[in-house]
N, C-alpha and C. Protein backbone atom coordinates (compact mmCIF):
# COMPACT_ATOMS: atom_id res chain seq x y z
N UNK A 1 -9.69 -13.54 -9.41
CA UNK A 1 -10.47 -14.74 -9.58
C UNK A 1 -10.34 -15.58 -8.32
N UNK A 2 -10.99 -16.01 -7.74
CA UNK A 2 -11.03 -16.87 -6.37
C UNK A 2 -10.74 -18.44 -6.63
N UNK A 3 -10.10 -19.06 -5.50
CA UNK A 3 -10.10 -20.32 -5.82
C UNK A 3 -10.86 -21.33 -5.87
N UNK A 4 -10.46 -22.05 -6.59
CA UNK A 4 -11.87 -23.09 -6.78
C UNK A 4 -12.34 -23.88 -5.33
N UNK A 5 -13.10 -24.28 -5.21
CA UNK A 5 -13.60 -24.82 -3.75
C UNK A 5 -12.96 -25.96 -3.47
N UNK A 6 -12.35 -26.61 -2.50
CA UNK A 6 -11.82 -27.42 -2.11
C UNK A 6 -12.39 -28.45 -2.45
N UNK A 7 -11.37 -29.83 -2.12
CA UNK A 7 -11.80 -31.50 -2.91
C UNK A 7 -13.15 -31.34 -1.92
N UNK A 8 -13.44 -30.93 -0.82
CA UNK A 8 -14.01 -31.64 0.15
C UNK A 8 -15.58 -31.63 -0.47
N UNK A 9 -15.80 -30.30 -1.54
CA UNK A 9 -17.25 -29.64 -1.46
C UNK A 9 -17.14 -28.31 -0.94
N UNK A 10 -16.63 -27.97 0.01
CA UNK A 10 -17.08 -27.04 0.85
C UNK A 10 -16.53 -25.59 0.25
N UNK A 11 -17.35 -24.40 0.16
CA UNK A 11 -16.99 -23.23 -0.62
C UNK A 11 -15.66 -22.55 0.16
N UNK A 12 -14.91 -21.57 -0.70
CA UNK A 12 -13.70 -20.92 0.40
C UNK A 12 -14.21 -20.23 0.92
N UNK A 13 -13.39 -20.18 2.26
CA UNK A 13 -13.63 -19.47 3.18
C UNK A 13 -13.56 -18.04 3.04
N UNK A 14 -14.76 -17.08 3.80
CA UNK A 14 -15.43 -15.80 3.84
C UNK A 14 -14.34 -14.98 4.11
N UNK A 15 -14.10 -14.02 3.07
CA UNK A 15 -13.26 -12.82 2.78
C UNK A 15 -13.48 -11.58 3.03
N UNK A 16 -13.32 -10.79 3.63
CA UNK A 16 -13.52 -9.27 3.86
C UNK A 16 -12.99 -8.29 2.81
N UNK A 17 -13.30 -7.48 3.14
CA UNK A 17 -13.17 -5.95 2.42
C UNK A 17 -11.73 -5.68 2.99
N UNK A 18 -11.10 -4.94 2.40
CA UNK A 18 -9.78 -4.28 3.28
C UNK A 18 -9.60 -3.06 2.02
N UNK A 19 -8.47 -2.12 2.73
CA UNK A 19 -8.65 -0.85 2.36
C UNK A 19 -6.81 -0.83 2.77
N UNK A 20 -6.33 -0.24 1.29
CA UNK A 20 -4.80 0.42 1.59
C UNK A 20 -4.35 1.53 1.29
N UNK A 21 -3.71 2.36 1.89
CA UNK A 21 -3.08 3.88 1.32
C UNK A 21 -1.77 3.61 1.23
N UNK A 22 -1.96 4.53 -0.10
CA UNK A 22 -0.16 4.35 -0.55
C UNK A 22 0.51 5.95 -0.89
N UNK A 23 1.54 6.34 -0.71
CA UNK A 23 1.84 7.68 -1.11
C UNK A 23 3.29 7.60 -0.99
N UNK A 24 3.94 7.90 -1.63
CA UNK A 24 5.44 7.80 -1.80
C UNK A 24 5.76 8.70 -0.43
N UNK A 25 7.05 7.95 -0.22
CA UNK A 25 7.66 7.51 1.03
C UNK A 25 6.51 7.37 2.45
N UNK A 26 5.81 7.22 2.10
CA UNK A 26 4.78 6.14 3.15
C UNK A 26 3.95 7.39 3.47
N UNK A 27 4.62 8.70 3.64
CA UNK A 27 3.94 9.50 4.56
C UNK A 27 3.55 11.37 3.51
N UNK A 28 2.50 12.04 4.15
CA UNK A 28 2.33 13.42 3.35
C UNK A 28 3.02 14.55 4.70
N UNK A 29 4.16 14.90 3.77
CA UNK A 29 5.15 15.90 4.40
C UNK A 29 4.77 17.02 3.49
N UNK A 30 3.79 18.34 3.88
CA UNK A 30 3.18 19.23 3.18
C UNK A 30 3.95 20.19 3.85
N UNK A 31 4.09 21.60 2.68
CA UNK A 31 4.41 22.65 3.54
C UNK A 31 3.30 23.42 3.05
N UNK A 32 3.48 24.74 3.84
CA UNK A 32 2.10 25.66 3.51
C UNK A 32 2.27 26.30 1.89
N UNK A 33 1.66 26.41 1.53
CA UNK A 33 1.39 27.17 0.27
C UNK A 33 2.41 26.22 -1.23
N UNK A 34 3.06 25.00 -0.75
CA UNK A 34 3.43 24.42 -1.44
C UNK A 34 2.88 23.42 -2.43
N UNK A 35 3.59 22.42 -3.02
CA UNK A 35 2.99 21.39 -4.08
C UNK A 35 1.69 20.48 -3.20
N UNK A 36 0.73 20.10 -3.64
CA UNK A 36 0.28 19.19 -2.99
C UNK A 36 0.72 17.59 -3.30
N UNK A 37 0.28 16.92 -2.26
CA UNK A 37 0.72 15.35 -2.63
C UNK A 37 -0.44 14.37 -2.69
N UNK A 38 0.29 13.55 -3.32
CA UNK A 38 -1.23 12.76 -3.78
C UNK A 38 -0.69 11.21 -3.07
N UNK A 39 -1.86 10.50 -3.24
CA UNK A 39 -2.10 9.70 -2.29
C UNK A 39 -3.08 8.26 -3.17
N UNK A 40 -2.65 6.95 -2.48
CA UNK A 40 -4.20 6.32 -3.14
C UNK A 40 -4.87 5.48 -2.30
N UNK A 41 -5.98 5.00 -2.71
CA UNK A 41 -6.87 4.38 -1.70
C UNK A 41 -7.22 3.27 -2.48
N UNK A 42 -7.06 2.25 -2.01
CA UNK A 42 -7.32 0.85 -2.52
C UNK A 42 -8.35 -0.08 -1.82
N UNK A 43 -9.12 -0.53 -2.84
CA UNK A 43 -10.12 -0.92 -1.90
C UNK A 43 -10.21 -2.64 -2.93
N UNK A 44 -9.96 -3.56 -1.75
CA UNK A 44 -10.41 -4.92 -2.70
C UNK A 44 -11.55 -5.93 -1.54
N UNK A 45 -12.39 -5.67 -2.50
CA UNK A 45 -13.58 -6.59 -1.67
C UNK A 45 -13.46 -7.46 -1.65
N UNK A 46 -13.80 -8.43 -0.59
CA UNK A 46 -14.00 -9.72 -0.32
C UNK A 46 -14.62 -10.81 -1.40
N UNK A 47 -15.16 -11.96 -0.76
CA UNK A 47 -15.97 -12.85 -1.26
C UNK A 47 -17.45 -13.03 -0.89
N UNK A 48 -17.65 -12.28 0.49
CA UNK A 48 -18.94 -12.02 1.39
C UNK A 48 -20.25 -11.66 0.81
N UNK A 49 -19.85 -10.24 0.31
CA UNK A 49 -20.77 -9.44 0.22
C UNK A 49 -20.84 -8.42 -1.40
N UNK A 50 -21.63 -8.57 -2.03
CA UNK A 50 -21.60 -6.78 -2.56
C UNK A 50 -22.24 -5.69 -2.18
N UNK A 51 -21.54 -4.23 -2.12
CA UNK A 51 -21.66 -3.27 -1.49
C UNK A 51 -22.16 -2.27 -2.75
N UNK A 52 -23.03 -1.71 -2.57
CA UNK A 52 -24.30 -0.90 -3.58
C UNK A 52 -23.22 0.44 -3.13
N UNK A 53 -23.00 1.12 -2.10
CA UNK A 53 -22.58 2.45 -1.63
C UNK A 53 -21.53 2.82 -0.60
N UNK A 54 -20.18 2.78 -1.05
CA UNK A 54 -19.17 2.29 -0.54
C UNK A 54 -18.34 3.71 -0.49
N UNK A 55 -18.61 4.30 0.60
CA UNK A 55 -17.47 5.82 0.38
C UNK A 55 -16.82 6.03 1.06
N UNK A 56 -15.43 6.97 1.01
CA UNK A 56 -13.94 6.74 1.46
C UNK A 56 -14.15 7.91 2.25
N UNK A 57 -14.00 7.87 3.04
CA UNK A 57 -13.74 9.18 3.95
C UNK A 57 -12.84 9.46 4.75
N UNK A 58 -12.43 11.25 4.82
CA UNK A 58 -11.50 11.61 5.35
C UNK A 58 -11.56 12.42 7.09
N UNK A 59 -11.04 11.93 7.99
CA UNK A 59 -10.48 13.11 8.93
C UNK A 59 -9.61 13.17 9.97
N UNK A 60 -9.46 14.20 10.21
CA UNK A 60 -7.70 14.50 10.72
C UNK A 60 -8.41 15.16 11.67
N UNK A 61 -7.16 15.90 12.99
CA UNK A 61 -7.81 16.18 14.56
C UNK A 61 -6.97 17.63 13.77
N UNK A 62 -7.78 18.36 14.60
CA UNK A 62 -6.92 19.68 14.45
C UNK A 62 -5.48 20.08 14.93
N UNK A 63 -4.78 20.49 13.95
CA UNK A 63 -3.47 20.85 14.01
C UNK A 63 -2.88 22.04 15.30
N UNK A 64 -1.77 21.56 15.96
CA UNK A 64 -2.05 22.21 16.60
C UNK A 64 0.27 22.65 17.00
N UNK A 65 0.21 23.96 16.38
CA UNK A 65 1.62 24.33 16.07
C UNK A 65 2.63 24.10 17.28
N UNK A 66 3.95 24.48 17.19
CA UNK A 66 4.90 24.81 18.64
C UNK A 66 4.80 25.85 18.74
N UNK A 67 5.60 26.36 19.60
CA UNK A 67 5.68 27.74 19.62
C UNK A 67 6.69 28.60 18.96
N UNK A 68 5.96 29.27 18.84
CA UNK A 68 6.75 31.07 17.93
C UNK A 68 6.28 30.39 16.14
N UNK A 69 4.86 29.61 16.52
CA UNK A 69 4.40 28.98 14.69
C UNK A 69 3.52 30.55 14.67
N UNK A 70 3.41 30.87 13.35
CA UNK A 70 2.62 31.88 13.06
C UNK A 70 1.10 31.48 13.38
N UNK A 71 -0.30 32.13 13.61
CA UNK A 71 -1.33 31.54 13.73
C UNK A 71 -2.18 31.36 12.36
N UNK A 72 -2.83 30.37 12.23
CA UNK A 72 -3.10 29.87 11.17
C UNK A 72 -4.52 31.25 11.02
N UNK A 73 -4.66 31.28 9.06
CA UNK A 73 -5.45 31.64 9.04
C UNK A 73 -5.93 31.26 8.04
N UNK A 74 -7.50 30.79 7.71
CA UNK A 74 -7.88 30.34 6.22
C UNK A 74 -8.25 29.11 6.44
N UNK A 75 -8.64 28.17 6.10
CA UNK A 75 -8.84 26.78 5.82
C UNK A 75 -7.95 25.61 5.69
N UNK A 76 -6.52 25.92 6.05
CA UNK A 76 -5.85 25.23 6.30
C UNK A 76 -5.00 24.07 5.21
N UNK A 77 -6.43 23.25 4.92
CA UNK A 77 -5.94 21.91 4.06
C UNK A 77 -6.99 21.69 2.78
N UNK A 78 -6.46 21.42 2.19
CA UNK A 78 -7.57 21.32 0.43
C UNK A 78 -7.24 19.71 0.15
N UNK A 79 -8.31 18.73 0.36
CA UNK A 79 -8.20 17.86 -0.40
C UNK A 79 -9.12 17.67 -1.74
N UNK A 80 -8.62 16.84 -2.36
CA UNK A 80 -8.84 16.46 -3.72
C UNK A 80 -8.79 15.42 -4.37
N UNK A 81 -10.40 14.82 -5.04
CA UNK A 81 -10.54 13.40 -5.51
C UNK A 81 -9.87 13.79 -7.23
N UNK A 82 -9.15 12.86 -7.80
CA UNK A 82 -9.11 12.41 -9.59
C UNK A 82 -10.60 11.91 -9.82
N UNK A 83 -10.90 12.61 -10.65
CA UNK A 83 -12.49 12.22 -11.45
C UNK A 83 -11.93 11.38 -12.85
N UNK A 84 -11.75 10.25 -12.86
CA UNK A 84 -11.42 9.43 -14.27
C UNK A 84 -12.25 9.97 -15.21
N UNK A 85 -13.68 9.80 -15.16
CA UNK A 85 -14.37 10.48 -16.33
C UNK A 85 -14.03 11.46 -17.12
N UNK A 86 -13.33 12.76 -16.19
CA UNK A 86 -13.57 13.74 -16.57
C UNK A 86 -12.35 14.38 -16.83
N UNK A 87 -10.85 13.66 -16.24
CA UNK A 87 -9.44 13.86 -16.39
C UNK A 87 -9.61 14.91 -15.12
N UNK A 88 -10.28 15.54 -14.21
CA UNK A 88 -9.76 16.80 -13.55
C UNK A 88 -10.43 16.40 -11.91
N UNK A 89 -9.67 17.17 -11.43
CA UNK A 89 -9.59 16.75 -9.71
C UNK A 89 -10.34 17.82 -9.44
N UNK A 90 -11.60 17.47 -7.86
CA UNK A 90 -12.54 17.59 -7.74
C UNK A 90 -12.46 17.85 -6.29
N UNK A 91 -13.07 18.82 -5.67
CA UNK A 91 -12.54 18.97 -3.98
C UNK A 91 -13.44 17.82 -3.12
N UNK A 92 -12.80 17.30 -2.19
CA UNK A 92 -13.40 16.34 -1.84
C UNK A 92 -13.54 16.67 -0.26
N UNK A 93 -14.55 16.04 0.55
CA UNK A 93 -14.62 16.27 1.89
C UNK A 93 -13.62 16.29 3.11
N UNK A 94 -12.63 16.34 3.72
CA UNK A 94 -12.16 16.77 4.42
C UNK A 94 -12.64 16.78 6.10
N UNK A 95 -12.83 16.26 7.18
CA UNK A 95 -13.24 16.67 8.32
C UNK A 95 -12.17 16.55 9.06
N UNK A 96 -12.16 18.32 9.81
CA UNK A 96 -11.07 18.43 10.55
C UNK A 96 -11.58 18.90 12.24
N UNK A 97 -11.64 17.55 13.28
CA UNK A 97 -12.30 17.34 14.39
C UNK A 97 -11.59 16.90 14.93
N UNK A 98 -11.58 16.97 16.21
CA UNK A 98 -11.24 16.00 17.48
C UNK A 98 -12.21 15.06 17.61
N UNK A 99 -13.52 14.79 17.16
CA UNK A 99 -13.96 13.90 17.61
C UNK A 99 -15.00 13.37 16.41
N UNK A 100 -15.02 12.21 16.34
CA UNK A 100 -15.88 11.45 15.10
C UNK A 100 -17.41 11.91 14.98
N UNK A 101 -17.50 11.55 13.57
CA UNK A 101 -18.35 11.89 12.37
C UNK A 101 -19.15 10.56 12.83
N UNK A 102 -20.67 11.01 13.08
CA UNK A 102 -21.63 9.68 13.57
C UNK A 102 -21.83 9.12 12.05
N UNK A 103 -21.90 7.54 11.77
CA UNK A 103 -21.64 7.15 10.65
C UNK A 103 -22.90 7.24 9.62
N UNK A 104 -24.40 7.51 10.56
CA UNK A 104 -24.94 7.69 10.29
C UNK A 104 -25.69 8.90 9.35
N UNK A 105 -24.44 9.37 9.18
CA UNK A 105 -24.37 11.16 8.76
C UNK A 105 -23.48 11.00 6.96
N UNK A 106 -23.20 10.18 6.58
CA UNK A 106 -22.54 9.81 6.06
C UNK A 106 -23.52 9.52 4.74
N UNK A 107 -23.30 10.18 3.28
CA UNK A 107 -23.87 9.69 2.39
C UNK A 107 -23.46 9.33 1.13
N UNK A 108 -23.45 8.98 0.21
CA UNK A 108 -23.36 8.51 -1.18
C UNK A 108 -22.21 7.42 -1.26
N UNK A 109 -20.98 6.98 -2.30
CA UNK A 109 -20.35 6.41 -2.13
C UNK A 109 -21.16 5.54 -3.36
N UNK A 110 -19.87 4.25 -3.98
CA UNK A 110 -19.75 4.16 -5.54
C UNK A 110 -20.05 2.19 -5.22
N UNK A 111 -20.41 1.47 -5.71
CA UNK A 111 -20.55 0.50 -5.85
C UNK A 111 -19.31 -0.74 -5.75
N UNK A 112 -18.84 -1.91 -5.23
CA UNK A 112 -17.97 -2.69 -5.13
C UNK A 112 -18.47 -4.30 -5.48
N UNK A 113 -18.69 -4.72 -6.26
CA UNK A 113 -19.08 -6.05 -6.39
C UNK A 113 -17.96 -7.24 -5.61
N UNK A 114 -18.39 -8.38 -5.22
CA UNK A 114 -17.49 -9.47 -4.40
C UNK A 114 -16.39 -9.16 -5.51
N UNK A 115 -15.29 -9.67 -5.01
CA UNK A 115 -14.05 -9.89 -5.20
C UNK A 115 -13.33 -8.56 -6.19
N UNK A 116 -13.98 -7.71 -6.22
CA UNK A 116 -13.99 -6.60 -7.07
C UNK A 116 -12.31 -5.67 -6.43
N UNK A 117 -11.76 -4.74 -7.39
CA UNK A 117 -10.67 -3.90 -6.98
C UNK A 117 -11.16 -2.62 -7.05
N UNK A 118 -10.95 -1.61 -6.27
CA UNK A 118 -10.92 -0.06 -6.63
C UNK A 118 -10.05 0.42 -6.26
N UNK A 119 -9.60 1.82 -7.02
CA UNK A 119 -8.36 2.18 -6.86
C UNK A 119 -8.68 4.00 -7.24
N UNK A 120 -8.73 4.78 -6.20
CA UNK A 120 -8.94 5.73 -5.73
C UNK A 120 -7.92 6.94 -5.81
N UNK A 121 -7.75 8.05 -6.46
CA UNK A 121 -6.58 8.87 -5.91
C UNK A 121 -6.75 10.56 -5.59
N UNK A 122 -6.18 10.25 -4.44
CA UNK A 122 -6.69 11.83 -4.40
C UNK A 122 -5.12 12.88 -3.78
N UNK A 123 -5.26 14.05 -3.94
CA UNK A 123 -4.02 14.63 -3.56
C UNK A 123 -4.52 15.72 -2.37
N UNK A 124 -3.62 16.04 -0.95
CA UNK A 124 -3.61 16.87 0.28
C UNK A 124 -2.91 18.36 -0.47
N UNK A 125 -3.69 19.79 0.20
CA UNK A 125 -2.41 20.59 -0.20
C UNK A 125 -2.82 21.30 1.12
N UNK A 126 -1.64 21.89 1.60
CA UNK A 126 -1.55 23.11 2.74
C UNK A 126 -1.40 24.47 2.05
N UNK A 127 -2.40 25.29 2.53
CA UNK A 127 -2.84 26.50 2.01
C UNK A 127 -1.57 27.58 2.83
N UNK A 128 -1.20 28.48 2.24
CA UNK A 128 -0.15 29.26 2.67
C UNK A 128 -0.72 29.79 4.23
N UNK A 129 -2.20 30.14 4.32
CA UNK A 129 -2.04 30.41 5.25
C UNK A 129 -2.44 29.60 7.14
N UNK A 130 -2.44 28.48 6.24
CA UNK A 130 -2.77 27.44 7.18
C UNK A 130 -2.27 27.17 8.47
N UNK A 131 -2.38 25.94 9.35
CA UNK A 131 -1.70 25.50 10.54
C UNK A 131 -1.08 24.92 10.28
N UNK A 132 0.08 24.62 11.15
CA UNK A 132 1.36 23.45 11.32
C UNK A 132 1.25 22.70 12.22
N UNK A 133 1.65 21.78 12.15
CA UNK A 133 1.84 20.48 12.93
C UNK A 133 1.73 19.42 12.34
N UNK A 134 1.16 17.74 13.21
CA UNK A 134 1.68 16.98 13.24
C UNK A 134 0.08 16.03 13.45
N UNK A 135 -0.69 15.20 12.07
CA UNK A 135 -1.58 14.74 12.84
C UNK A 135 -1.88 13.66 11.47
N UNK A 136 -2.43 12.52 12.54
CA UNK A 136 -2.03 11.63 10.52
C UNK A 136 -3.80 11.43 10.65
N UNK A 137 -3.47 11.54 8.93
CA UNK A 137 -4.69 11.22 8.36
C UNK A 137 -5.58 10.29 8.46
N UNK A 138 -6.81 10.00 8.70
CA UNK A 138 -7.68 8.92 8.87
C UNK A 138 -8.29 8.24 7.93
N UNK A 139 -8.30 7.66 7.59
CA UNK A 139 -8.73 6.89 6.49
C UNK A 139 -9.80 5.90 6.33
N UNK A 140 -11.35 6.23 6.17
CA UNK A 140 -12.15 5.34 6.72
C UNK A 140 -12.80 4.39 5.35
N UNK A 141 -13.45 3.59 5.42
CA UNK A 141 -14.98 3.45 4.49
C UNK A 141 -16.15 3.44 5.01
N UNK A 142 -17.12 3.69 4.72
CA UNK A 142 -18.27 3.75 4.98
C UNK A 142 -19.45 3.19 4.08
N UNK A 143 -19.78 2.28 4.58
CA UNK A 143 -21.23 1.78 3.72
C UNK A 143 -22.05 2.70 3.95
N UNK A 144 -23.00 3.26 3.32
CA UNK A 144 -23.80 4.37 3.62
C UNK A 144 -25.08 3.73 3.32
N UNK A 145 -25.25 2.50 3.16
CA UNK A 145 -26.49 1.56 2.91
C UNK A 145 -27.05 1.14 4.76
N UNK A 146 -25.63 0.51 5.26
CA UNK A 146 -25.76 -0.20 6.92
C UNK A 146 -25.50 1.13 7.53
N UNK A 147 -24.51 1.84 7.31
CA UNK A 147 -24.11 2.82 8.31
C UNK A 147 -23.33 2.27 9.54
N UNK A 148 -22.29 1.30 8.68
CA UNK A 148 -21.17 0.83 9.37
C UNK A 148 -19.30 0.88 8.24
N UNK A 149 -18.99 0.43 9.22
CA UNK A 149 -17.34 0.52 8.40
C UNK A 149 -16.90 -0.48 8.38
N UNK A 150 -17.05 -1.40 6.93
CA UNK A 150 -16.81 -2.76 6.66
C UNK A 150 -15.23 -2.84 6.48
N UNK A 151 -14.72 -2.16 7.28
CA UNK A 151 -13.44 -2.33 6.93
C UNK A 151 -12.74 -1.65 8.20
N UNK A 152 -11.35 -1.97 8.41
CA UNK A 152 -10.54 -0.92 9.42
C UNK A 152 -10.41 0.26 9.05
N UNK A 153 -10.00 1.13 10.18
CA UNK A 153 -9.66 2.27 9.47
C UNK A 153 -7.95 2.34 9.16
N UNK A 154 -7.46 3.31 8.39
CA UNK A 154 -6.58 3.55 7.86
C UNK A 154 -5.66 4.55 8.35
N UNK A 155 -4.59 4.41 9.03
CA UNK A 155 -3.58 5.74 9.04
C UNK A 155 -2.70 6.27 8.29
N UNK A 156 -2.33 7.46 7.97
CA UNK A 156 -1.83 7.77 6.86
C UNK A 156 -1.14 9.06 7.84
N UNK A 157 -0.02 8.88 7.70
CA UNK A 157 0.78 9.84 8.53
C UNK A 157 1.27 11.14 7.62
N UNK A 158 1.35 12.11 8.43
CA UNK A 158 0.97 13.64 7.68
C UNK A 158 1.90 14.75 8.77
N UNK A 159 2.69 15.64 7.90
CA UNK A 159 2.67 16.59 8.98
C UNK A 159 2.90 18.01 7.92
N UNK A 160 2.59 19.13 8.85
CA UNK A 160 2.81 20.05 7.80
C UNK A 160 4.00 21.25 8.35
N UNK A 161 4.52 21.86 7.62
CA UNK A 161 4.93 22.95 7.97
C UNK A 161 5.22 24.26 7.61
């Protein structure tokens, strides 16, 4: 609930969007072919604006091992959204680049009214026959209405082995 407007008249001052990841002990320490870990994404809108198409997106730079690491083979990393509706987790997009996703490429994403909360969870797993290393997760939003990122992005530190 927002605060009431000051003695003066004047409405409170303009609030942004912000975006948090949380995952026990701060960080996703995956090994290959092991448990996956889950993760959440928090999203609390401002006072500004409401957002019609608001989606969370993921990507990481390619992994890249020490030496005497076995060479990766397979797909590496499986992420995964919680579908509330439906009780069951759902594979979710993933981009694994050195270099950014034009935002303009970017589609769908779920509704946020002003001052609104969302609360997002999804879990990382490393596939047995994947890569190792060391590369943290990116954590974006995307309005897919403007085709901008009303928000910072997010780091989420990750390594696998």
């Amino acid at each position: 609930m927002s605060p009431p407007p000051l003695a003066t008249g004047r409405p409170p001052a303009p609030t942004r969007l912000s975006v948090a990841v949380d995952t026990r002990g701060g960080r996703l320490a995956l090994v290959r072919g092991g448990a996956a870990q889950e993760f959440t994404v928090t999203l609390r809108n401002g006072n500004a604006a409401d957002h019609r198409h608001l989606l969370v997106a993921f990507q990481m730079e390619v992994l890249v091992g020490g030496p005497g690491d076995v060479p990766a083979s397979g797909p590496g990393l499986l992420l995964e959204r919680f579908d509330q509706a439906s009780g069951t987790w759902r594979p979710a997009e993933l981009r694994v680049a050195n270099d950014a996703k034009p935002l303009s490429l970017f589609t769908g994403g779920g509704p946020l009214a002003r001052d609104a909360v969302r609360v997002e969870r999804y879990r990382l797993r490393a596939t047995a026959g994947g890569p190792v290393g060391s590369s943290p997760l990116v954590v974006s939003v995307v309005d897919t209405d403007t085709d901008r990122a009303p928000a910072a992005h997010v780091l989420l530190g990750h390594s696998t082995r």
